[in-house]
C-alpha atoms as a PDB file:
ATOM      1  CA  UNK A   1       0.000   0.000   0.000  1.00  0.00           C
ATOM      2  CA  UNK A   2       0.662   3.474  -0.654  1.00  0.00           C
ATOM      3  CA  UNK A   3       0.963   6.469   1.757  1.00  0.00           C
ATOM      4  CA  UNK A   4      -2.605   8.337   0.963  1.00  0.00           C
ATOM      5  CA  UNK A   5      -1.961  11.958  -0.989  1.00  0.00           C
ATOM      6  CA  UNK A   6       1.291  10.772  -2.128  1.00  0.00           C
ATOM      7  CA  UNK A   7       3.162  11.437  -5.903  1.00  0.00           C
ATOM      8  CA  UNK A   8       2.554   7.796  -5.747  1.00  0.00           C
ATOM      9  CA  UNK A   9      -0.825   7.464  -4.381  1.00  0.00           C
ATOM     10  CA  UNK A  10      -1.650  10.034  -7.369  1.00  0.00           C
ATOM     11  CA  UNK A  11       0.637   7.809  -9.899  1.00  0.00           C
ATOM     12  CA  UNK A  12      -1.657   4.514  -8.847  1.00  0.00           C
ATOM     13  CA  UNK A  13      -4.753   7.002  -9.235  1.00  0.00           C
ATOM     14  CA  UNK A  14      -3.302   7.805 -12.935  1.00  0.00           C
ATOM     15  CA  UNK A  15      -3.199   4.650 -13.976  1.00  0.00           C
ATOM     16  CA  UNK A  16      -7.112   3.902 -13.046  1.00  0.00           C
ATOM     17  CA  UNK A  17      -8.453   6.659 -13.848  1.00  0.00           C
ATOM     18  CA  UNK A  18      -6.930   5.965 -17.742  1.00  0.00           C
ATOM     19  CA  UNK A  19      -8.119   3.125 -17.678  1.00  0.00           C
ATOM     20  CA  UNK A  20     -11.710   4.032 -16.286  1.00  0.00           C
ATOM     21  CA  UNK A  21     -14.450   4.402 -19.323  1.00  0.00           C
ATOM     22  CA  UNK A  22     -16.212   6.489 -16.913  1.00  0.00           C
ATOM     23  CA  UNK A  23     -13.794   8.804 -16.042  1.00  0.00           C
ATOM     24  CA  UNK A  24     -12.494   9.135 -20.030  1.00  0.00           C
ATOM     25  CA  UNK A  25     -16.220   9.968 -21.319  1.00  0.00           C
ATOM     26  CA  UNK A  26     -16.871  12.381 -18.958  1.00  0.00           C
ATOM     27  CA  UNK A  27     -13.580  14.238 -18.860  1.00  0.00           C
ATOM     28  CA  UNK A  28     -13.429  13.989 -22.491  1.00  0.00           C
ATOM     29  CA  UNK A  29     -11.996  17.586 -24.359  1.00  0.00           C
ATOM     30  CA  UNK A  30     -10.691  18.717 -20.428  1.00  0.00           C
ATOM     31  CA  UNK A  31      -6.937  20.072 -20.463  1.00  0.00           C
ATOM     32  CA  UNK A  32      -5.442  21.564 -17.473  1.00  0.00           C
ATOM     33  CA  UNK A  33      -3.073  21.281 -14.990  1.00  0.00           C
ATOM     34  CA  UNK A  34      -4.162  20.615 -11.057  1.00  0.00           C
ATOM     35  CA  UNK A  35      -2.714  21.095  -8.001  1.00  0.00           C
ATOM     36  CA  UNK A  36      -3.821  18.629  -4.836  1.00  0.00           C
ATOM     37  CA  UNK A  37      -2.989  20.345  -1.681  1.00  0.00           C
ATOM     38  CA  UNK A  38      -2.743  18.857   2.388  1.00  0.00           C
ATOM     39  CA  UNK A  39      -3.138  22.373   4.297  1.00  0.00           C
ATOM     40  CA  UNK A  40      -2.097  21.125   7.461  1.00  0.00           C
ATOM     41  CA  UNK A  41       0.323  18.637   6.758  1.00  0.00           C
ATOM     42  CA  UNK A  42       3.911  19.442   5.625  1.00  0.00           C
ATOM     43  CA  UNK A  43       5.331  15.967   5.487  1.00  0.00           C
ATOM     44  CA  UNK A  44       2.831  15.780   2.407  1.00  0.00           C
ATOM     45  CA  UNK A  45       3.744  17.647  -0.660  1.00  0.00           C
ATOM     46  CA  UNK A  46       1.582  19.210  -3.045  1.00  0.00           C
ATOM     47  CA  UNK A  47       1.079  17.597  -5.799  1.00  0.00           C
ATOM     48  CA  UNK A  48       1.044  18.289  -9.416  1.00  0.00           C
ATOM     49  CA  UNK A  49      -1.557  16.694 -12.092  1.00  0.00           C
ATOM     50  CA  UNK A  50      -1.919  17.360 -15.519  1.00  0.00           C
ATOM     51  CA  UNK A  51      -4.837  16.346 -17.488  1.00  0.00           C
ATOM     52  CA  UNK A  52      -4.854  16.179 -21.103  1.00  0.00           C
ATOM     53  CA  UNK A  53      -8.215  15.266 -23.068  1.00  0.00           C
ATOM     54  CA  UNK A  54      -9.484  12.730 -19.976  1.00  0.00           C
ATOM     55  CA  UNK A  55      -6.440  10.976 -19.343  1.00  0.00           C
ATOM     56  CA  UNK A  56      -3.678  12.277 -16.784  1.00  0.00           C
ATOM     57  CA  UNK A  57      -0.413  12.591 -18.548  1.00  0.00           C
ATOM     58  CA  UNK A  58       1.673  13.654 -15.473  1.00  0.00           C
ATOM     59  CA  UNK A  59       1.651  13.044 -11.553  1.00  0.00           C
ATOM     60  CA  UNK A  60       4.986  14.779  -9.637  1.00  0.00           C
ATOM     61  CA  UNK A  61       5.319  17.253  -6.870  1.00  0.00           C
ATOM     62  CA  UNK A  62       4.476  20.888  -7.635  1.00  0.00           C
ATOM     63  CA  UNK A  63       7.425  23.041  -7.953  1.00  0.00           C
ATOM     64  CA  UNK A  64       8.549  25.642  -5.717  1.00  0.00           C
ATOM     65  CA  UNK A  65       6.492  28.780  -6.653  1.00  0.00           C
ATOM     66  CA  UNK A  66       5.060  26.730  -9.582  1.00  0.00           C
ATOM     67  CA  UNK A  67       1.327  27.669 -10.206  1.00  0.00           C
ATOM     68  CA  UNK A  68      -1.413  25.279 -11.961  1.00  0.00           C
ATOM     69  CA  UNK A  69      -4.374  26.314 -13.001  1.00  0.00           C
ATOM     70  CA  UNK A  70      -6.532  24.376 -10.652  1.00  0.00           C
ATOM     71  CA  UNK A  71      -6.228  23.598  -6.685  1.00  0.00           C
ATOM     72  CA  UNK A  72      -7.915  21.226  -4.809  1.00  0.00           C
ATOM     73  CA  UNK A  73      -6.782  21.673  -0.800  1.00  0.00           C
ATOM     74  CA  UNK A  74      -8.043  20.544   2.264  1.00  0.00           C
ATOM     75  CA  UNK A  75      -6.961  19.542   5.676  1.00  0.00           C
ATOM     76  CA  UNK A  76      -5.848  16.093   5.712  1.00  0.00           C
ATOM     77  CA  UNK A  77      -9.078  14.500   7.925  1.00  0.00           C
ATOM     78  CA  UNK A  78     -11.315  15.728   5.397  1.00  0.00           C
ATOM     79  CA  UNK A  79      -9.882  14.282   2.452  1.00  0.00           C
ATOM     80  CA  UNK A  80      -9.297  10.878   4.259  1.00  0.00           C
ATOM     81  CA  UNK A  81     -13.601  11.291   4.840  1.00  0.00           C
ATOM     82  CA  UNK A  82     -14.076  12.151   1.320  1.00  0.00           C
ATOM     83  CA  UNK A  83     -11.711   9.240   0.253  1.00  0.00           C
ATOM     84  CA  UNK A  84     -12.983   6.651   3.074  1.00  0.00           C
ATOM     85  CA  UNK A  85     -17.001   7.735   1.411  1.00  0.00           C
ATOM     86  CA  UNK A  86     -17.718   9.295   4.644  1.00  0.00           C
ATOM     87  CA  UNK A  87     -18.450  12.603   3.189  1.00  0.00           C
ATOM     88  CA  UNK A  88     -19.630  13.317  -0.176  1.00  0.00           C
ATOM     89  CA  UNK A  89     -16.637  14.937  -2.471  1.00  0.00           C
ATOM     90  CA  UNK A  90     -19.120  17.958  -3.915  1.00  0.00           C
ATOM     91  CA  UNK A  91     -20.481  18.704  -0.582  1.00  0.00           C
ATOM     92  CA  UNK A  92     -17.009  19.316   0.640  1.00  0.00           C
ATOM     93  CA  UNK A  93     -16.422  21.543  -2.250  1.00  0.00           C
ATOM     94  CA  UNK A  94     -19.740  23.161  -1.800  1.00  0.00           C
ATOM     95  CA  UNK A  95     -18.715  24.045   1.807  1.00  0.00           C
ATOM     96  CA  UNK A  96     -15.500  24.807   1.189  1.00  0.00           C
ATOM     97  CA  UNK A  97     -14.268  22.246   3.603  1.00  0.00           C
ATOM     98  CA  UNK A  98     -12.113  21.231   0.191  1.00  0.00           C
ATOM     99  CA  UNK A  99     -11.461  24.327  -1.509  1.00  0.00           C
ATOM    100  CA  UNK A 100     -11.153  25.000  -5.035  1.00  0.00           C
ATOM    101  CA  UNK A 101      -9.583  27.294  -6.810  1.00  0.00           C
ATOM    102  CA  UNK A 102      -9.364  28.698 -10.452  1.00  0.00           C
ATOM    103  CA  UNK A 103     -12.203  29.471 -12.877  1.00  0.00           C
ATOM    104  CA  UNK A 104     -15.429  27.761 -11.844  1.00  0.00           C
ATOM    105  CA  UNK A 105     -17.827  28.335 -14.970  1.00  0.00           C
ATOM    106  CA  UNK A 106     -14.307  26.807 -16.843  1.00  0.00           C
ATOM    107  CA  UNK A 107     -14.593  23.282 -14.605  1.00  0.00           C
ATOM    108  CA  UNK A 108     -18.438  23.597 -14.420  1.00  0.00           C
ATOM    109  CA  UNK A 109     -18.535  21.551 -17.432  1.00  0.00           C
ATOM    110  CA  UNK A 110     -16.316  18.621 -16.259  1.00  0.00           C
ATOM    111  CA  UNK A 111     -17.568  18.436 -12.747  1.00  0.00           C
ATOM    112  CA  UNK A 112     -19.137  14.961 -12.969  1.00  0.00           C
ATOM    113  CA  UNK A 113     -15.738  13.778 -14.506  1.00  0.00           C
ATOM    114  CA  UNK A 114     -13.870  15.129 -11.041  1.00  0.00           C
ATOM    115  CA  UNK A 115     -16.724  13.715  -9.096  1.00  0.00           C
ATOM    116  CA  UNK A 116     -15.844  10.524 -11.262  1.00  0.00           C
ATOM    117  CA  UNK A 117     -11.790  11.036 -10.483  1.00  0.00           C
ATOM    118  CA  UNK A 118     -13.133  11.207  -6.457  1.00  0.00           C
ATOM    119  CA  UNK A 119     -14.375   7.658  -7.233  1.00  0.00           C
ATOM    120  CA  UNK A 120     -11.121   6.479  -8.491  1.00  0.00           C
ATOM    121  CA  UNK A 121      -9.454   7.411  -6.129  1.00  0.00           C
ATOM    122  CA  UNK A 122     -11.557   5.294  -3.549  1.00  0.00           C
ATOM    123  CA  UNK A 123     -10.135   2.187  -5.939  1.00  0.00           C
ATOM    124  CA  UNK A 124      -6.609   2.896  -4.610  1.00  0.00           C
ATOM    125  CA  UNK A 125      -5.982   0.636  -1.358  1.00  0.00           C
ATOM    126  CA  UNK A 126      -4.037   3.296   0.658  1.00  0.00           C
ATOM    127  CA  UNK A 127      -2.222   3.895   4.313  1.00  0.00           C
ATOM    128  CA  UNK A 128      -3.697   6.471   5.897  1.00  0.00           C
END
């Protein structure tokens, strides 16, 4: 198993989420780059995901003063809640217990493909 929010906790989520029909159809025609952030944990990096047409073509840690043009960050118990099903990944963006950031009416239109990739990544057996 994999340390949960890890580069390669987000590699093993790359390779399902390519692989996931689900994911690929509704994601389809999305390019951009994410960041996912742990707000109150420094031993876990951001990390940095790029998506290209549905599939993710890169999973590393964000650079120092690198931007993306997406963020995802929480504090860690929430996305362990979101990731364990115990709360509902749009509700915690709805109240901004997971925040995002970037252009909303941009995403609007792939939103069931991230509620998709918060699916995959309940497929990834993790360490929490």
């Amino acid at each position: 198993m994999v340390k949960f929010l890890s580069e390669e906790y987000f590699k093993l989520v790359q390779k399902v989420a390519n692989t996931d029909e689900e994911f690929g159809i509704k994601g389809r025609g999305f390019t951009g780059s994410f960041t996912f952030r742990v707000e109150d944990r420094e031993d876990i990096p951001p990390i940095y995901v790029m998506f290209e047409n549905a599939k993710i073509t890169e999973v590393r840690e964000l650079g120092e003063g690198e931007e993306t043009e997406y963020a995802l960050e929480g504090p860690y118990e929430i996305w362990v809640q979101v990731v364990k099903g115990e709360m509902d990944a749009a509700n915690a963006i709805m109240t901004r217990e997971i925040r995002f950031l970037g252009s909303m009416s941009s995403i609007m239109r792939y939103s069931k493909a991230f509620l998709r990739l918060f699916t995959v990544m309940t497929e990834v057996p993790v360490e929490f």
